[in-house]
C-alpha atoms as a PDB file:
ATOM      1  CA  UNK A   1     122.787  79.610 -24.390  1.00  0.00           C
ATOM      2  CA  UNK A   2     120.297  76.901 -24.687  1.00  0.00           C
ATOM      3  CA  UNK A   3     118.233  77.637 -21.520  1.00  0.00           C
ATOM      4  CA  UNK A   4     115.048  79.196 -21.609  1.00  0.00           C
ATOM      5  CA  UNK A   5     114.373  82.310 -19.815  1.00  0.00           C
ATOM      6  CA  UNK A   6     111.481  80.541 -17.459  1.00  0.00           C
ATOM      7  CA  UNK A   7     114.419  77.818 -16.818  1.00  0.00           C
ATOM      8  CA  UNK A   8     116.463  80.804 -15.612  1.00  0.00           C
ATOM      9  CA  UNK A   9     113.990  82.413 -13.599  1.00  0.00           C
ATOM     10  CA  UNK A  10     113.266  79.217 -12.007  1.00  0.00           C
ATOM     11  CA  UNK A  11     116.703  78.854 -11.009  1.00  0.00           C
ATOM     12  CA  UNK A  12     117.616  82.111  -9.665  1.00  0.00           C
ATOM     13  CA  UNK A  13     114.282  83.214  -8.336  1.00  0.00           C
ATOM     14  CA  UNK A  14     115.348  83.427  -4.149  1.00  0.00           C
ATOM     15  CA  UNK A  15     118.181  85.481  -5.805  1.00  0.00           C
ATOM     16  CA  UNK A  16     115.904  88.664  -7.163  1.00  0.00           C
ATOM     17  CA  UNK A  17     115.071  87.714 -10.288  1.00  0.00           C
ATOM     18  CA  UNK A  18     111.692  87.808 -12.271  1.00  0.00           C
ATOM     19  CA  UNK A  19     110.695  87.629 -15.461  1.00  0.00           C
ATOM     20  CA  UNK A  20     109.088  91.106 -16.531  1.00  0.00           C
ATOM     21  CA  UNK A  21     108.727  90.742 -20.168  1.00  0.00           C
ATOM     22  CA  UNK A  22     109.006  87.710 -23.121  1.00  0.00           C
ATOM     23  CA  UNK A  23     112.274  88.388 -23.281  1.00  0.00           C
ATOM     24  CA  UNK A  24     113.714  89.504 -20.243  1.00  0.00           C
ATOM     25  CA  UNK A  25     114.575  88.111 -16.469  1.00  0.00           C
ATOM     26  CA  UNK A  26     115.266  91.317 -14.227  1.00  0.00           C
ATOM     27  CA  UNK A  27     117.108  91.475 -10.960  1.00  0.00           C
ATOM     28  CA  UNK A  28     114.954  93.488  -9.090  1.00  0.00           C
ATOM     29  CA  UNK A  29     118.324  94.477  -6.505  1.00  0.00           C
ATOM     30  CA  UNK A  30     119.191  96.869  -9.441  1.00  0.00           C
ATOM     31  CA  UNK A  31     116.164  98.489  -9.765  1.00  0.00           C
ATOM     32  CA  UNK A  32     116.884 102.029  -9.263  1.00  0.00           C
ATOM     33  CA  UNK A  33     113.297 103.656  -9.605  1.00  0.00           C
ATOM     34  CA  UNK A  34     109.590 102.135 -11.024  1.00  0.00           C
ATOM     35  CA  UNK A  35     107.461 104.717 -13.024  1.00  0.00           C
ATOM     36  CA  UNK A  36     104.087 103.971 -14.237  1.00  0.00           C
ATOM     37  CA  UNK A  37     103.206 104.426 -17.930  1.00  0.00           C
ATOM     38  CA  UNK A  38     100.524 104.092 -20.023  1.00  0.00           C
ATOM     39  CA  UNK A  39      97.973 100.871 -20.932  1.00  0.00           C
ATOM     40  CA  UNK A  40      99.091  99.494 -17.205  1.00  0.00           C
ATOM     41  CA  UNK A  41     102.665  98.998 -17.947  1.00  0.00           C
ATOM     42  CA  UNK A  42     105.666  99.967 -15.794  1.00  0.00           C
ATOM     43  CA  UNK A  43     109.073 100.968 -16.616  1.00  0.00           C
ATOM     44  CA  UNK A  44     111.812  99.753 -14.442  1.00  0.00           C
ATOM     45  CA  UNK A  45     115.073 102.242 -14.586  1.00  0.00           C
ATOM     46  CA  UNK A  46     118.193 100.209 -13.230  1.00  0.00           C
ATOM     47  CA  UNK A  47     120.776 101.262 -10.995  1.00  0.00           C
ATOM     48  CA  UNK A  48     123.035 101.904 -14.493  1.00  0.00           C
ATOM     49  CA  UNK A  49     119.990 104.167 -16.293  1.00  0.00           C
ATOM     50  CA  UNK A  50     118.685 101.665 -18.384  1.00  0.00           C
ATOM     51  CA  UNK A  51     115.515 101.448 -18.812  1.00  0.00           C
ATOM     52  CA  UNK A  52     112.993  98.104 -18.747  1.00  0.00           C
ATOM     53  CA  UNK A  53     109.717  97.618 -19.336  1.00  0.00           C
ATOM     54  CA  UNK A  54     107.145  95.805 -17.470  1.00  0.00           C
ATOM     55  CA  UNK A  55     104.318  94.628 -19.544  1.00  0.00           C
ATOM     56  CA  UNK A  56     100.669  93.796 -18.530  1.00  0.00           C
ATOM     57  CA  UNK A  57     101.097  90.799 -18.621  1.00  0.00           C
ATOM     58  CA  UNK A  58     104.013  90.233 -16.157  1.00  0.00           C
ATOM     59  CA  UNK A  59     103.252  93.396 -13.703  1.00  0.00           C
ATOM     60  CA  UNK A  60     101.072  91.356 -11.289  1.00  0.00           C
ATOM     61  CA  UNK A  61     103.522  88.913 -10.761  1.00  0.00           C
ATOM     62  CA  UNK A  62     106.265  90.904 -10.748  1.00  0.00           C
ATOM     63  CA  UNK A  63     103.932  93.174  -7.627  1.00  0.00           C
ATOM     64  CA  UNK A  64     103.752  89.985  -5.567  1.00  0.00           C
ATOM     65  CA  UNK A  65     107.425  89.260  -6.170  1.00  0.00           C
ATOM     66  CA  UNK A  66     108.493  92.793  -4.860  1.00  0.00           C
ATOM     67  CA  UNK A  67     105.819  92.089  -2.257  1.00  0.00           C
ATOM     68  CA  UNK A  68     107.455  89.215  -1.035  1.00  0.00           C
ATOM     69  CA  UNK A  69     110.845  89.979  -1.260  1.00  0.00           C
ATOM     70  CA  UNK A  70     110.423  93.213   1.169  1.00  0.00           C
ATOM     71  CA  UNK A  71     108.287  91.054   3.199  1.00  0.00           C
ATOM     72  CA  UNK A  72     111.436  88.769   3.805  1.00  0.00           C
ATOM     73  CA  UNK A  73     113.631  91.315   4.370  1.00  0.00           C
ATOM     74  CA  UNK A  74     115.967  91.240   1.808  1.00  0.00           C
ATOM     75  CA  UNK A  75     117.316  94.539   0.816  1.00  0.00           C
ATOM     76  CA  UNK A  76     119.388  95.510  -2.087  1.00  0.00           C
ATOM     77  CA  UNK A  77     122.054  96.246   0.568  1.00  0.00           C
ATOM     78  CA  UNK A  78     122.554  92.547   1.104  1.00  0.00           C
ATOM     79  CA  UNK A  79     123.099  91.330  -3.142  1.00  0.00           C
ATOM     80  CA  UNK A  80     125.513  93.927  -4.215  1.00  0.00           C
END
């Protein structure tokens, strides 16, 4: 795949996704549960157990993006 994961989250942003770490683009409409960890990170477990972490780095923006999205409305109901 020659696209680079900012080109990705670009593309499918208004679909749920956000980039939460270097190397990973989440879809937030599979996040199961968020649980707060040490040094101000986050882990993410998905609908499917795994688990993803949030750095520092990538929490604020990823807080704004959840903001916005349940601002809008969207619910997980409406992606699966």
């Amino acid at each position: 795949m020659d696209a680079r994961l900012q080109d990705l989250e670009d593309a499918y942003f208004e679909s749920g996704f956000v980039r939460v770490n270097k190397s990973t683009v989440l879809n937030v409409f599979r996040i199961h549960t968020i649980k707060p960890e040490l040094n101000m990170r986050v882990i993410a477990v998905l609908d499917n157990g795994e688990r993803i972490q949030i750095n520092r780095s990538y929490k604020r923006k990823f807080n704004l993006f959840l903001n916005t999205m349940t601002k809008g409305g969207r619910s997980s109901e409406d992606h699966q």
